[in-house]
Protein backbone atom coordinates (compact mmCIF):
# COMPACT_ATOMS: atom_id res chain seq x y z
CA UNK A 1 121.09 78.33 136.01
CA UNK A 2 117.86 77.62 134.44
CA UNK A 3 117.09 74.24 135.42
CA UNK A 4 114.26 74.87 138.23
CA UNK A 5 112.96 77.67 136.18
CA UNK A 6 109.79 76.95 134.64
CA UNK A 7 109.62 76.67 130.60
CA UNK A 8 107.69 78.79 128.35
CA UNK A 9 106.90 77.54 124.92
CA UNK A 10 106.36 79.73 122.19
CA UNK A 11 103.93 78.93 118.65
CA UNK A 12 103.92 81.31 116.24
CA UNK A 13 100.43 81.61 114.42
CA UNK A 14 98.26 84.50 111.73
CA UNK A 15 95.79 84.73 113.53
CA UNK A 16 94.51 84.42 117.11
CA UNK A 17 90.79 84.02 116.85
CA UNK A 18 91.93 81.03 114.51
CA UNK A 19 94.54 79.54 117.15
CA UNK A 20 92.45 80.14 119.70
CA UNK A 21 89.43 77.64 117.74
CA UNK A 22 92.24 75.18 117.45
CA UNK A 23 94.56 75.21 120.46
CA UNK A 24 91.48 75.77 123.34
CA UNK A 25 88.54 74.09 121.13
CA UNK A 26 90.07 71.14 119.51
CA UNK A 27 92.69 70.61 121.38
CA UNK A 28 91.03 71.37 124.89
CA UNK A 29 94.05 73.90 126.31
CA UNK A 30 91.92 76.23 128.73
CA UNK A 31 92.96 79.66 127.97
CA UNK A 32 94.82 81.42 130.64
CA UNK A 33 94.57 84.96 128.67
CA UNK A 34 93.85 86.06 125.56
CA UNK A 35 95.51 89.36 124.54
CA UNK A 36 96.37 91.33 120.98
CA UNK A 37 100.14 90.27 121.56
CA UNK A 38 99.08 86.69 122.82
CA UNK A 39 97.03 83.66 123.46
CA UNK A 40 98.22 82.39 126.48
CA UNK A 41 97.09 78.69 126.89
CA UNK A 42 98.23 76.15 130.06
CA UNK A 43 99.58 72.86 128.47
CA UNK A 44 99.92 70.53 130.94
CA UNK A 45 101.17 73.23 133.86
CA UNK A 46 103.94 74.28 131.12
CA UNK A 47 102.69 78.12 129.53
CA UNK A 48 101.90 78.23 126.07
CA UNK A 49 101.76 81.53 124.47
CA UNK A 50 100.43 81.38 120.89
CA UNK A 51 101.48 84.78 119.54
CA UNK A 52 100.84 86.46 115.99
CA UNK A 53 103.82 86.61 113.41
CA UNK A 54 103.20 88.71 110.19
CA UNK A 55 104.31 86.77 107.08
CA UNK A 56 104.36 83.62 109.58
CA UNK A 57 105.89 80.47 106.64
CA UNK A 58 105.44 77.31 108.67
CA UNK A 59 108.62 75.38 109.00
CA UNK A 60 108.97 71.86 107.76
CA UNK A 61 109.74 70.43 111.45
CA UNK A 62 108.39 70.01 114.85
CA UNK A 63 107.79 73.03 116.48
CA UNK A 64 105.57 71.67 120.31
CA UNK A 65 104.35 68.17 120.79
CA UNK A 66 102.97 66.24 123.99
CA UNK A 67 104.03 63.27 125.68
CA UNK A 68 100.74 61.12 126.34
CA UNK A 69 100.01 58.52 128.26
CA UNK A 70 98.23 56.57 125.30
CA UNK A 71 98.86 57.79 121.75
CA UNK A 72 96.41 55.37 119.95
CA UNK A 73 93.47 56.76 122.29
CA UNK A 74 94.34 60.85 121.92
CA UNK A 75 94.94 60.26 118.20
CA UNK A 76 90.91 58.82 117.79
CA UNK A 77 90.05 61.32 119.94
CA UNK A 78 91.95 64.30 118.12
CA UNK A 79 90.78 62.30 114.42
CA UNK A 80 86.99 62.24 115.80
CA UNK A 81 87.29 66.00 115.89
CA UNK A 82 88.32 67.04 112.73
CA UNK A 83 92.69 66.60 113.13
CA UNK A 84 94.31 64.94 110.19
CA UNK A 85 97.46 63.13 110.73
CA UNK A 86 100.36 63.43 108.74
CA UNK A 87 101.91 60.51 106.79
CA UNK A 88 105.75 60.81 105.84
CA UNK A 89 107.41 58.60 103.12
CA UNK A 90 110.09 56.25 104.33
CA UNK A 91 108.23 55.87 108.14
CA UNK A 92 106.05 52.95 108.81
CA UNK A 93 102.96 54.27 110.36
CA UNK A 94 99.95 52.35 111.48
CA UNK A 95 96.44 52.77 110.48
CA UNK A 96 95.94 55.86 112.87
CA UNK A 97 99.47 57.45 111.21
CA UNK A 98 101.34 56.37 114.23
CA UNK A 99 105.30 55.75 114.22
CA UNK A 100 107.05 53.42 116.44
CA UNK A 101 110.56 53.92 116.65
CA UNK A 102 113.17 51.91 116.88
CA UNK A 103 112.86 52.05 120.36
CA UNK A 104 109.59 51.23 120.92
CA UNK A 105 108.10 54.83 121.11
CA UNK A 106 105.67 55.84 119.50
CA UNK A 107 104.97 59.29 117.87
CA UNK A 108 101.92 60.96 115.46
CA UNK A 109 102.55 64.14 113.86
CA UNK A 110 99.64 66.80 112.69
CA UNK A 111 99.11 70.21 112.15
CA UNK A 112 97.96 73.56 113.86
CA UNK A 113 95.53 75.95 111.14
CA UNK A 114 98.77 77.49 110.18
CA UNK A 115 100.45 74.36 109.08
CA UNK A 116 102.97 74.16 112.49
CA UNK A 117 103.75 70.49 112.37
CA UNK A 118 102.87 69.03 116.37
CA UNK A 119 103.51 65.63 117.46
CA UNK A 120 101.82 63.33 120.13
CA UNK A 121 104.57 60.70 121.93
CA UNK A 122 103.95 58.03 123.90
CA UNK A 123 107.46 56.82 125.34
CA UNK A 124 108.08 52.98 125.62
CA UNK A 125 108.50 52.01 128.85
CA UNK A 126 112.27 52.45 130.52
């Protein structure tokens, strides 16, 4: 039923006018609208809308990551501007706090302003 209809994903933030900083300036989403009810940013062709909770308690899990092409060069990139990659006990992680998983992909994980854990994954090849 749903499966050519196009995704929406959904991050719940404080404030907007901090999102918006993060999402559209350091994480170079162009902004699609900007309203009191939501930022609306276009990730990749999918719709991100970035709306205000009150009492917002991040959750200790991923809540929107991206699948990139090459992890190692968007996590120096991200890193040059400021983003801080997170390092979990128990998970090897390179110097740049990347993952590789059993598989062979390879993930980072770091955090919006609001402490929303996102991740960065670059697939192995099939």
């Amino acid at each position: 039923m749903l499966a050519d209809a196009s995704f929406i994903g959904f991050v719940p933030v404080r404030d907007l006018a901090v999102a918006r900083a993060f999402y559209e300036g350091t994480l170079g989403l162009p902004v699609v609208d900007d309203t009191p009810f939501a930022l609306v940013l276009d990730a990749g062709g999918t719709m991100l809308r970035v709306t205000p909770v009150p009492g917002l308690a991040a959750r200790p899990f991923t809540v929107a990551g991206w699948n990139v092409p090459d992890i190692g060069a968007v996590v120096s990139a991200l890193a040059g501007r400021g983003v801080q990659f997170a390092r979990y006990d128990g998970l090897t992680q390179d110097d740049l706090g990347i993952w590789t998983t059993p598989g062979g992909d390879r993930v980072a994980w770091f955090t919006d302003p609001d402490g929303n854990t996102l991740s960065l994954t670059t697939f192995a090849a099939a």
